[in-house]
C-alpha atoms as a PDB file:
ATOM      1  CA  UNK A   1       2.693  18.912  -6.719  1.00  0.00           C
ATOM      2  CA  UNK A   2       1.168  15.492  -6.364  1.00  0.00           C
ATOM      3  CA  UNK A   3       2.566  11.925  -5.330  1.00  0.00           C
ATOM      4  CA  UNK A   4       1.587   9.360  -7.888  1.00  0.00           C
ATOM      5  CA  UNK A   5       1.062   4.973  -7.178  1.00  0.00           C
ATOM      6  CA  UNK A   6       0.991   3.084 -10.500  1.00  0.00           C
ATOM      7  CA  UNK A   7      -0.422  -0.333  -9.786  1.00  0.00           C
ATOM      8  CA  UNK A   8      -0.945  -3.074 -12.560  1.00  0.00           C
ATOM      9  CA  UNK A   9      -2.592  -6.244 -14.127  1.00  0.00           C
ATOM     10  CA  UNK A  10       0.495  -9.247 -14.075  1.00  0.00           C
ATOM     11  CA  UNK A  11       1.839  -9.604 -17.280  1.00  0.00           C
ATOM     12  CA  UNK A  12       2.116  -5.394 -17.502  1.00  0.00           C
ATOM     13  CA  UNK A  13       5.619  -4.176 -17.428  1.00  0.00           C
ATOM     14  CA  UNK A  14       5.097  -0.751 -15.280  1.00  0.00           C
ATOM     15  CA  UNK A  15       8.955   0.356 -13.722  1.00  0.00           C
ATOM     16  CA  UNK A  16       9.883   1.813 -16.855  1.00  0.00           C
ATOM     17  CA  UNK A  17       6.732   3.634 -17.664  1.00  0.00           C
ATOM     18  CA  UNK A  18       7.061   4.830 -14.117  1.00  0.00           C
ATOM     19  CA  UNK A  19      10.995   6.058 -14.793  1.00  0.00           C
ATOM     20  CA  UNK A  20       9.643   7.789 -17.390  1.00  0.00           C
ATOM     21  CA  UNK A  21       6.874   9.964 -15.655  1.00  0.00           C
ATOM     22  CA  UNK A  22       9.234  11.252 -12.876  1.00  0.00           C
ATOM     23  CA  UNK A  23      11.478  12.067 -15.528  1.00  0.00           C
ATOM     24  CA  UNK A  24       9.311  14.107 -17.519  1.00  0.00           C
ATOM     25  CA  UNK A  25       7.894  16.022 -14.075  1.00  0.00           C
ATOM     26  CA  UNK A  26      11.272  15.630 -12.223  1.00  0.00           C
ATOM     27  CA  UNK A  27      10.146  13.466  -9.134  1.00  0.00           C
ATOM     28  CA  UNK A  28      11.966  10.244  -7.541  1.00  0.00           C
ATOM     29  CA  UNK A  29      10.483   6.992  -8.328  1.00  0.00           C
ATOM     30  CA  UNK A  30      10.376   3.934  -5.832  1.00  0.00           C
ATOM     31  CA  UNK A  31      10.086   0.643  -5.882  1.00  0.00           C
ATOM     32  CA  UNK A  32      12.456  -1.728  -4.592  1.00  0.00           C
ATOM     33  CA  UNK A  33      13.805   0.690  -2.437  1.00  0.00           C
ATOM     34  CA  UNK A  34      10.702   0.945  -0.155  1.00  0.00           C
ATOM     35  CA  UNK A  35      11.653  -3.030   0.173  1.00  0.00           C
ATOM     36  CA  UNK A  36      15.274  -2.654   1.143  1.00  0.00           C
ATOM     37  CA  UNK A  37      14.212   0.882   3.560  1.00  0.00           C
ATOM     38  CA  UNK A  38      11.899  -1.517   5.345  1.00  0.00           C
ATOM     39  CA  UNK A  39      13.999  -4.601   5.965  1.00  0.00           C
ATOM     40  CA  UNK A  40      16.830  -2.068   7.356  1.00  0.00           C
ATOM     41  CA  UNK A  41      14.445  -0.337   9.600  1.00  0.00           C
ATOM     42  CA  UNK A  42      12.579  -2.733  11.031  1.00  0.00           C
ATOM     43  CA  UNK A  43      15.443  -5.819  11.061  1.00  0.00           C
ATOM     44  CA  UNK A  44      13.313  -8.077   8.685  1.00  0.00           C
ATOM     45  CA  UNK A  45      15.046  -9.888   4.913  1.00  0.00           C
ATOM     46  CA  UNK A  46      13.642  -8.581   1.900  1.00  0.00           C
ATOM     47  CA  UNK A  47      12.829 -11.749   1.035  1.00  0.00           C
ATOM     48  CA  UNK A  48       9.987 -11.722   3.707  1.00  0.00           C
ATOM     49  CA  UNK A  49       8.832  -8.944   2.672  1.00  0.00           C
ATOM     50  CA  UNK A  50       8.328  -9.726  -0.563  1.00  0.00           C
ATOM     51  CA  UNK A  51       7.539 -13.001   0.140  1.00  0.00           C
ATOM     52  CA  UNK A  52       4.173 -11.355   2.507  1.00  0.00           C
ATOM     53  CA  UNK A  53       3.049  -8.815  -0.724  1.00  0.00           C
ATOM     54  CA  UNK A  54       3.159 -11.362  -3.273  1.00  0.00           C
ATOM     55  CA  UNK A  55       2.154 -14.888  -1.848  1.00  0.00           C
ATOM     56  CA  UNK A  56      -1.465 -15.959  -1.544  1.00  0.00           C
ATOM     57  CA  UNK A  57      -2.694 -15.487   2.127  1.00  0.00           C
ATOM     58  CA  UNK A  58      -2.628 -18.820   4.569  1.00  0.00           C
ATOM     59  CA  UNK A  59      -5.259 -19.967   6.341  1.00  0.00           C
ATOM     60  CA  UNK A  60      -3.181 -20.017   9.471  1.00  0.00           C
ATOM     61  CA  UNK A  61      -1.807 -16.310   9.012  1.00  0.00           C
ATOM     62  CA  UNK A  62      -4.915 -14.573  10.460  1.00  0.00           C
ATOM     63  CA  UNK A  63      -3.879 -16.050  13.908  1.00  0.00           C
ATOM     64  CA  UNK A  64      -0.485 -15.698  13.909  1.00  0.00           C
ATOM     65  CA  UNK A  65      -0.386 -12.507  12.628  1.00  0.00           C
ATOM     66  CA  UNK A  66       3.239 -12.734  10.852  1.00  0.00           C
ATOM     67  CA  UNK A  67       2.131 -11.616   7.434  1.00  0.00           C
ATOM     68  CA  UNK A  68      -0.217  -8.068   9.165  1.00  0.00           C
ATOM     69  CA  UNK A  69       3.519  -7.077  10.747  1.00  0.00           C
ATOM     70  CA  UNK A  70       5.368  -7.584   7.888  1.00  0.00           C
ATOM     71  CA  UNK A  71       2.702  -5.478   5.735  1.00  0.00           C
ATOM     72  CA  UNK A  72       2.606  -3.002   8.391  1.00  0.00           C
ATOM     73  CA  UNK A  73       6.409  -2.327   8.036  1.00  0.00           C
ATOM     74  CA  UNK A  74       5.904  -1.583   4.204  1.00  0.00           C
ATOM     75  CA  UNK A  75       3.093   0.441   4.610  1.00  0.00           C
ATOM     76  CA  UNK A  76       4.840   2.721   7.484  1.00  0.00           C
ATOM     77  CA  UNK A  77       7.992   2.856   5.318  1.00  0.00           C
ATOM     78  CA  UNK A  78       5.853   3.477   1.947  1.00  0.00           C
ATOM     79  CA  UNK A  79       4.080   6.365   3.839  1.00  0.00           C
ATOM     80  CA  UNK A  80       7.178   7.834   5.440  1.00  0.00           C
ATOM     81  CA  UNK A  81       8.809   8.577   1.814  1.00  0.00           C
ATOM     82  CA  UNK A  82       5.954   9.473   0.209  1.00  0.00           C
ATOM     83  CA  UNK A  83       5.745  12.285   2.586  1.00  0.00           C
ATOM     84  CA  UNK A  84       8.421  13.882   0.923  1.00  0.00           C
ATOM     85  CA  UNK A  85       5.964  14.859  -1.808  1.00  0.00           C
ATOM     86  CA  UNK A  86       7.352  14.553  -5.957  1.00  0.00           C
ATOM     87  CA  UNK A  87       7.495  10.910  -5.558  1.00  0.00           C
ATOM     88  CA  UNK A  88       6.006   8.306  -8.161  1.00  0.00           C
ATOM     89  CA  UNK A  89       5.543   5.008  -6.236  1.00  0.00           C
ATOM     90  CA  UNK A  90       5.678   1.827  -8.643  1.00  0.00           C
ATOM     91  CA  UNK A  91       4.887  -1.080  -6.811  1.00  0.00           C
ATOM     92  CA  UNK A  92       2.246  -3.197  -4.817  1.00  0.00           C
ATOM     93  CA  UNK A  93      -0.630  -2.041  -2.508  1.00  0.00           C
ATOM     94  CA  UNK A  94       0.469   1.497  -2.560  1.00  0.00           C
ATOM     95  CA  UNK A  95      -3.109   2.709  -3.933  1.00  0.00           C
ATOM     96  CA  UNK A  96      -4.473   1.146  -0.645  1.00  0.00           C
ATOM     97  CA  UNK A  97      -2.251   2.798   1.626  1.00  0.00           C
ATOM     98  CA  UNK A  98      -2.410   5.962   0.551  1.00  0.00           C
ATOM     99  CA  UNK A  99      -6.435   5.693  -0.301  1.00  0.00           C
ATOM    100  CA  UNK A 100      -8.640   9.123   0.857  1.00  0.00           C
ATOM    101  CA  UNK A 101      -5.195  11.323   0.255  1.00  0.00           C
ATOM    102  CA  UNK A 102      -6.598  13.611  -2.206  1.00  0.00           C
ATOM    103  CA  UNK A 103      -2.744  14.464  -3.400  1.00  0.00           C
ATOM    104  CA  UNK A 104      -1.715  11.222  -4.273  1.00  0.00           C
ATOM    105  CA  UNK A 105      -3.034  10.336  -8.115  1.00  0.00           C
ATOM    106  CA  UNK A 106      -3.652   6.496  -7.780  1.00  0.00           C
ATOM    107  CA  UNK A 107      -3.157   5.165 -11.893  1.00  0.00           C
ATOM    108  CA  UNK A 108      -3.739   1.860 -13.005  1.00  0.00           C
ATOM    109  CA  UNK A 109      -2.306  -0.206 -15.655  1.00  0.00           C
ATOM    110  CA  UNK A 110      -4.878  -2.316 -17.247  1.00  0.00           C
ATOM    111  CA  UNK A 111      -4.349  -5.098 -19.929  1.00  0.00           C
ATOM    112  CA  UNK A 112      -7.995  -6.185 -19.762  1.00  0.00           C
ATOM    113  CA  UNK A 113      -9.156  -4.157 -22.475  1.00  0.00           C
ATOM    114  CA  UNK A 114      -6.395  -5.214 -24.865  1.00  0.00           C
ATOM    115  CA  UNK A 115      -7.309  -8.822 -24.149  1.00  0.00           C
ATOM    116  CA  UNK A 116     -10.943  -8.226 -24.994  1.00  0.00           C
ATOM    117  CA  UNK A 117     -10.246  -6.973 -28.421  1.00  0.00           C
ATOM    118  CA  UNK A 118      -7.880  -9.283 -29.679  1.00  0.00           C
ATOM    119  CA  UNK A 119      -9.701 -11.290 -32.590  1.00  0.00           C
ATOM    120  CA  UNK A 120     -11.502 -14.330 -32.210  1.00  0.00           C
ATOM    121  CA  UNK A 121     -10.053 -16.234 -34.817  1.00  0.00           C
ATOM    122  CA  UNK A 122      -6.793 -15.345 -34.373  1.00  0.00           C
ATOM    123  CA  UNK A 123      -4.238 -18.084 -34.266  1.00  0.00           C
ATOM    124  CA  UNK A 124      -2.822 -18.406 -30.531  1.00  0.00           C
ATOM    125  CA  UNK A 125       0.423 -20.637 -29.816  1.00  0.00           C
ATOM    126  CA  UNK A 126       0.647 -22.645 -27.253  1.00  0.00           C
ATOM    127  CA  UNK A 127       3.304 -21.154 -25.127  1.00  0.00           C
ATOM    128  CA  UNK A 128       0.912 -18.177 -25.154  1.00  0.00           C
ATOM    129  CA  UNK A 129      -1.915 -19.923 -23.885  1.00  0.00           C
ATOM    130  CA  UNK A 130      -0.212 -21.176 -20.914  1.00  0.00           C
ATOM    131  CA  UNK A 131       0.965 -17.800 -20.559  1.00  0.00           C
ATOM    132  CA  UNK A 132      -2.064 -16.455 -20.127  1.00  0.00           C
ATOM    133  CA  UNK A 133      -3.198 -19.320 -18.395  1.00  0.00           C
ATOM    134  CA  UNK A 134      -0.463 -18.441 -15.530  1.00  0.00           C
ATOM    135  CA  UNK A 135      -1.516 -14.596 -16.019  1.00  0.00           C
ATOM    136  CA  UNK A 136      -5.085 -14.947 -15.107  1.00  0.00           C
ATOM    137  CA  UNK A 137      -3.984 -17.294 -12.231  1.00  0.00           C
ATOM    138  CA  UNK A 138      -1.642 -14.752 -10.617  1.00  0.00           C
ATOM    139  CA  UNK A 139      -4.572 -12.005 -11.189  1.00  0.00           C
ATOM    140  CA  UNK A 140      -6.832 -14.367  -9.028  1.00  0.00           C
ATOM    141  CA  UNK A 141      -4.129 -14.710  -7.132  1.00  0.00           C
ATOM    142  CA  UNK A 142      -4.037 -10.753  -6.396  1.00  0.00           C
ATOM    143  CA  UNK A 143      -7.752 -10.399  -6.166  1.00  0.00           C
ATOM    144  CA  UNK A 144      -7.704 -12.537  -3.556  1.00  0.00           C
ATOM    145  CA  UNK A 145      -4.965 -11.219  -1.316  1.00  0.00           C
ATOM    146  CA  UNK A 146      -6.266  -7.201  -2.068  1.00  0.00           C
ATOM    147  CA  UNK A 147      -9.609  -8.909  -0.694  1.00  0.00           C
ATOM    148  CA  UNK A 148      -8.027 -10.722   2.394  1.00  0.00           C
ATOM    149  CA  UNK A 149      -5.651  -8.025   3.591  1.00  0.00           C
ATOM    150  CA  UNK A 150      -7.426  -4.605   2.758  1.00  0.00           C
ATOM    151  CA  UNK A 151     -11.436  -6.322   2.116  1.00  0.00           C
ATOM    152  CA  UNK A 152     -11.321  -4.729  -1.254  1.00  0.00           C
ATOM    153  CA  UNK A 153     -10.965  -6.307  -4.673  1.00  0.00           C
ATOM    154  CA  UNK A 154      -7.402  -4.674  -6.420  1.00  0.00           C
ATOM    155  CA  UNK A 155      -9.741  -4.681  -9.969  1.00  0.00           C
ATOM    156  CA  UNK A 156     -12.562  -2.412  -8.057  1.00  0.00           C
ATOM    157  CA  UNK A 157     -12.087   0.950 -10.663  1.00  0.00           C
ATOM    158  CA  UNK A 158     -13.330   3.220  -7.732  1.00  0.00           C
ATOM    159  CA  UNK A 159      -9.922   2.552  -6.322  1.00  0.00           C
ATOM    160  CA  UNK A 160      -8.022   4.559  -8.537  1.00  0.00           C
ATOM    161  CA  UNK A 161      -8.161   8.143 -10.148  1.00  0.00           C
ATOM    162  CA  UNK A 162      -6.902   7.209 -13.541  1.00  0.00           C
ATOM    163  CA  UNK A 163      -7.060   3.724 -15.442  1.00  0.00           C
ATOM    164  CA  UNK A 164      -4.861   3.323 -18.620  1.00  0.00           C
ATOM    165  CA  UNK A 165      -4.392   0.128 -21.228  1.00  0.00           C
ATOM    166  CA  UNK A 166      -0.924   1.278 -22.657  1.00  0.00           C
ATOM    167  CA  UNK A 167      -1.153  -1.854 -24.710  1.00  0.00           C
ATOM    168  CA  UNK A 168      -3.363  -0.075 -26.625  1.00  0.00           C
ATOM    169  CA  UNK A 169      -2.514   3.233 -26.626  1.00  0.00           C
ATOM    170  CA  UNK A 170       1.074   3.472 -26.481  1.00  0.00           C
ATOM    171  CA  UNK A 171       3.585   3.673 -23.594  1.00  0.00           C
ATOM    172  CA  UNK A 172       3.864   7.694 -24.553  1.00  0.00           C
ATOM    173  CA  UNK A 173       0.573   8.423 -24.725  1.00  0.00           C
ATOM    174  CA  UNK A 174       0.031   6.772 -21.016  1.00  0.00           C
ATOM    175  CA  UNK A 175       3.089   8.577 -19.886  1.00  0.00           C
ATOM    176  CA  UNK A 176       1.323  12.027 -21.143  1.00  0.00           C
ATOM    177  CA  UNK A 177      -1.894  11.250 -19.783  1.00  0.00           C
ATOM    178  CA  UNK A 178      -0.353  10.524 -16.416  1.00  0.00           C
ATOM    179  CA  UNK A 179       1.677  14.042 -16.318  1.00  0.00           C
ATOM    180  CA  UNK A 180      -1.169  16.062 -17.236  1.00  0.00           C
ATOM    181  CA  UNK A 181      -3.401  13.930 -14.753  1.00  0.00           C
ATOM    182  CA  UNK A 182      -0.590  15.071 -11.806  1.00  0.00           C
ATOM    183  CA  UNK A 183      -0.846  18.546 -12.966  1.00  0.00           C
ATOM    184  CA  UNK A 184      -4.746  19.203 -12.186  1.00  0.00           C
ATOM    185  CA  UNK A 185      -6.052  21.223  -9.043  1.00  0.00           C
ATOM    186  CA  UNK A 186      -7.508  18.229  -7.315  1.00  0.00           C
ATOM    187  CA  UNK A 187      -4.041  16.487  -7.104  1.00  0.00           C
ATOM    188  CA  UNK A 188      -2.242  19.398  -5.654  1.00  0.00           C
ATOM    189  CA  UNK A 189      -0.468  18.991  -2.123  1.00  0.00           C
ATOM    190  CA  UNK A 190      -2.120  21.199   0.294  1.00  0.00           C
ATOM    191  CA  UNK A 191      -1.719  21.585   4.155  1.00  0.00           C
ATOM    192  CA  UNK A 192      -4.838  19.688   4.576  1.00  0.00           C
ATOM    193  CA  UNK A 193      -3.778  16.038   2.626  1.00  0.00           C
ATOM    194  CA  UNK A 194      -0.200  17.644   4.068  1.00  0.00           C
ATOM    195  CA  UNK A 195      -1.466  17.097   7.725  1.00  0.00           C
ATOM    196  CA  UNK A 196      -3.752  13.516   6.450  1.00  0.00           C
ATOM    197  CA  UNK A 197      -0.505  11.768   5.038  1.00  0.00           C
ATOM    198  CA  UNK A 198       1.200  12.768   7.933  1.00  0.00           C
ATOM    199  CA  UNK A 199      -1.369  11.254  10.105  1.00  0.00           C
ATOM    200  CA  UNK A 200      -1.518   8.245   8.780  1.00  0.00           C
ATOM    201  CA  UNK A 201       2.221   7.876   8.105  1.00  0.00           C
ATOM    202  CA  UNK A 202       2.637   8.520  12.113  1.00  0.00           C
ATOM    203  CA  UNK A 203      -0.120   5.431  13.271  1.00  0.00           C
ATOM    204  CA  UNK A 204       1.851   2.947  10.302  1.00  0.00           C
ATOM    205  CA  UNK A 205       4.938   3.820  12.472  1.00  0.00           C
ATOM    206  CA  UNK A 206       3.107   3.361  15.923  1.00  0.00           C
ATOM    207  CA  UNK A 207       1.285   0.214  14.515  1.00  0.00           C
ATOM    208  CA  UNK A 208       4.843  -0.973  13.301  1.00  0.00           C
ATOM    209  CA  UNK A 209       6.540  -0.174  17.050  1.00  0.00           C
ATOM    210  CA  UNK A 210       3.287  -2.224  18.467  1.00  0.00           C
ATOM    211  CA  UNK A 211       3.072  -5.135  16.019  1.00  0.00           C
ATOM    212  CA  UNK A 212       5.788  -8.018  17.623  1.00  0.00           C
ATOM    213  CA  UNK A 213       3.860  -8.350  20.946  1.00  0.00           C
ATOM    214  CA  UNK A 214       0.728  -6.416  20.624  1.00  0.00           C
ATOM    215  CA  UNK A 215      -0.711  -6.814  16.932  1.00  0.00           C
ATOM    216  CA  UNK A 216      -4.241  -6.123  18.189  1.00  0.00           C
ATOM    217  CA  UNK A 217      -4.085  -2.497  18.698  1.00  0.00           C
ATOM    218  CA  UNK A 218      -5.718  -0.357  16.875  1.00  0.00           C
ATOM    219  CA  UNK A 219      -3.969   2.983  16.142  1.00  0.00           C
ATOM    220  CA  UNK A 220      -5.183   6.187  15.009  1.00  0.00           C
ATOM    221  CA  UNK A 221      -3.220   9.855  15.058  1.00  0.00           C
ATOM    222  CA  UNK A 222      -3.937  13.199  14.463  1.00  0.00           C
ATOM    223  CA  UNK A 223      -1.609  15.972  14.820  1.00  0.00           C
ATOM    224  CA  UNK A 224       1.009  14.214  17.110  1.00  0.00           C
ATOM    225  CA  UNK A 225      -1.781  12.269  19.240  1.00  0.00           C
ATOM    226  CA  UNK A 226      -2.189   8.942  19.142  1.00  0.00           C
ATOM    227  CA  UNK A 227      -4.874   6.867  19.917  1.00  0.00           C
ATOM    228  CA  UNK A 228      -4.715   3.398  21.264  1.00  0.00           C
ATOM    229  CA  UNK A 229      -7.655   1.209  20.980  1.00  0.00           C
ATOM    230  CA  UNK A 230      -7.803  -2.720  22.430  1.00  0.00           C
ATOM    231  CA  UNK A 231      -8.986  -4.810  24.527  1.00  0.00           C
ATOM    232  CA  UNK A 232      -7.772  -7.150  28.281  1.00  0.00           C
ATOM    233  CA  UNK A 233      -8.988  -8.676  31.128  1.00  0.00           C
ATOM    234  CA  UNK A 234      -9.425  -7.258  34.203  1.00  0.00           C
ATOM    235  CA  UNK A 235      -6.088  -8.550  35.965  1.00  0.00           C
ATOM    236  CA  UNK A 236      -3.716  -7.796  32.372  1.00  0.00           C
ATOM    237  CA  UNK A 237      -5.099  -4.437  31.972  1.00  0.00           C
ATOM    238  CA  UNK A 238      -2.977  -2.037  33.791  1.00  0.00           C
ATOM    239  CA  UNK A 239       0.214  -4.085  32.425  1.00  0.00           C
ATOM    240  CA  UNK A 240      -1.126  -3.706  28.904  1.00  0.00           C
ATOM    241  CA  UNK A 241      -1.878  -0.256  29.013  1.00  0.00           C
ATOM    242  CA  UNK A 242       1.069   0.577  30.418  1.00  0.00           C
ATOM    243  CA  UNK A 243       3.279  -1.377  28.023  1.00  0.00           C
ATOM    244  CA  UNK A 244       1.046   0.135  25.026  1.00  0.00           C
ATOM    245  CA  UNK A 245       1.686   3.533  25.939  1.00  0.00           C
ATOM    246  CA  UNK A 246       5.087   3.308  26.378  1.00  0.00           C
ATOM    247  CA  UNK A 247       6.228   2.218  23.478  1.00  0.00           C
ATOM    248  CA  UNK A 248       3.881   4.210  21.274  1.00  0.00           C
ATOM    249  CA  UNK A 249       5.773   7.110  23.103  1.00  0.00           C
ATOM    250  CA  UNK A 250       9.071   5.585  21.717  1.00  0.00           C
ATOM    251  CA  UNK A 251       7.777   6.981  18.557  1.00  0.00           C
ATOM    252  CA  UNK A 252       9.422   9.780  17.113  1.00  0.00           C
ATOM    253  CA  UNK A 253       6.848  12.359  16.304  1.00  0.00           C
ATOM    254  CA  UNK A 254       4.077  11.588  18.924  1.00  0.00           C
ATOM    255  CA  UNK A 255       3.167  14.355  21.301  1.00  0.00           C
ATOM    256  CA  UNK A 256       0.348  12.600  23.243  1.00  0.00           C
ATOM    257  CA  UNK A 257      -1.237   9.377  23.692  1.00  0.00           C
ATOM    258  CA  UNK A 258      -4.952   8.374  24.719  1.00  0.00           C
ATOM    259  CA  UNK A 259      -6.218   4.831  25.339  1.00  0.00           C
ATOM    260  CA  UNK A 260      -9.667   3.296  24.867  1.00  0.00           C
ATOM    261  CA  UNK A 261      -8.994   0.239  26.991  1.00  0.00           C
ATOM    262  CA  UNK A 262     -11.907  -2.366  26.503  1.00  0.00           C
ATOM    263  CA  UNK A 263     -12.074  -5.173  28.933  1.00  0.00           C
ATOM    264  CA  UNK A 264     -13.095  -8.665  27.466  1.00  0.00           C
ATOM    265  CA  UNK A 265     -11.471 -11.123  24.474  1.00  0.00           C
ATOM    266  CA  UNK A 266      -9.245  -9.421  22.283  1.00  0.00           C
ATOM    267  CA  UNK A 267      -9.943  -8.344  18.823  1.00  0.00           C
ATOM    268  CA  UNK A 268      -9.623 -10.665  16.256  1.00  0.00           C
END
């Protein structure tokens, strides 16, 4: 069975067509509940949360580092549930997170097509315009954070497996297409994305036990071991390293940890 992320323009109403598709294959759906799992896990508000996925990025946030934790938290929670396979995941970023696992259909909601057909001459009122006005802002608005926090734009097609205008075509038609979508061979959990999911849900959760103090680290796992990649100088070394590694043990899950300690200015 596959996991499924259904990501969308603003404006596009997508927790109900989301409902629907796990009830027609009989999964769970999230959405605000990977929200409220976070802020009880990790001792955060909501509001933060929430606050970090859906404001534009500051200037001042790529030194202090307070929106990267907050993101991190989501994305270890987000990846923790979705191991649990049959899950349809409604909600920001998740197509990022989970990009390269092969079992996890990525859909997109698209409104741009519907836009581009609608008549030239057709009367528009003026509450509408500003509508869209506020629409296209808030899409910028998106582009840019997708393109500050992951270096991707969110409207890059390549992102996702399957990209749908149910303007168009109807919400039951996108519903159908979605199913039959989760049903093909290529979408299919196997012990190999079984074993990638769980890899990368088990560095989110390192990253997330590392991010308060040490927010430099990089963090990569496979099968258990984790590896630990930053830099120090000479005299702050041992103390790092030591710190690093012990509360990357902390994690539950991790077997083994390795340390590529660099010496010199930290990353940035």
């Amino acid at each position: 069975m596959a996991g499924i992320t259904i990501s969308k323009d603003s404006g596009i109403q997508n927790q109900h067509l989301a409902a629907l598709v796990a009830e027609h294959l009989g999964y769970s759906c999230l959405a605000e509940e990977v929200i409220s799992e976070a802020a009880k896990t990790y001792r955060v508000s909501e509001d933060k949360l929430k606050r970090a996925l859906h404001d534009p990025p500051g200037l001042l946030e790529r030194f202090t580092y307070t929106r990267d934790r907050l993101l991190t938290y989501i994305e270890a929670t987000l990846l923790n549930q979705m191991q649990q396979d049959k899950v349809v995941y409604c909600g920001l970023a998740g197509h990022f997170y989970l990009n390269g696992v092969p079992h996890v259909l990525k859909v997109r909601l698209n409104s741009a097509l519907e836009d581009c057909n609608r008549p030239v001459r057709q009367p528009v009122a003026a509450d509408q315009v500003r509508g869209q006005a506020l629409e296209a802002k808030d899409q910028e608005e998106r582009r840019r954070w997708s393109r500050r926090i992951f270096g991707k734009d969110n409207h890059d097609l390549s992102l996702y497996d399957l990209v749908l205008n149910p303007g168009k075509m109807g919400q039951e038609e996108a519903v159908e297409m979605i199913c039959q979508a989760a049903k093909l061979a290529e979408h299919q959990y196997t012990p190999q994305s079984q074993r990638l999911l769980k890899d990368l849900a088990l560095a989110a959760k390192v990253r997330a036990k590392l991010m308060e103090n040490h927010p430099n680290v990089k963090v990569w796992a496979q099968d258990g071991v984790i590896t630990l990649d930053t830099r120090a100088n000479g005299t702050s070394a041992p103390r790092i390293l030591g710190i690093i590694v012990g509360l990357a043990k902390e994690v539950e899950g991790v077997t083994e940890v390795q340390v590529k300690m660099h010496l010199g200015a930290l990353y940035h």
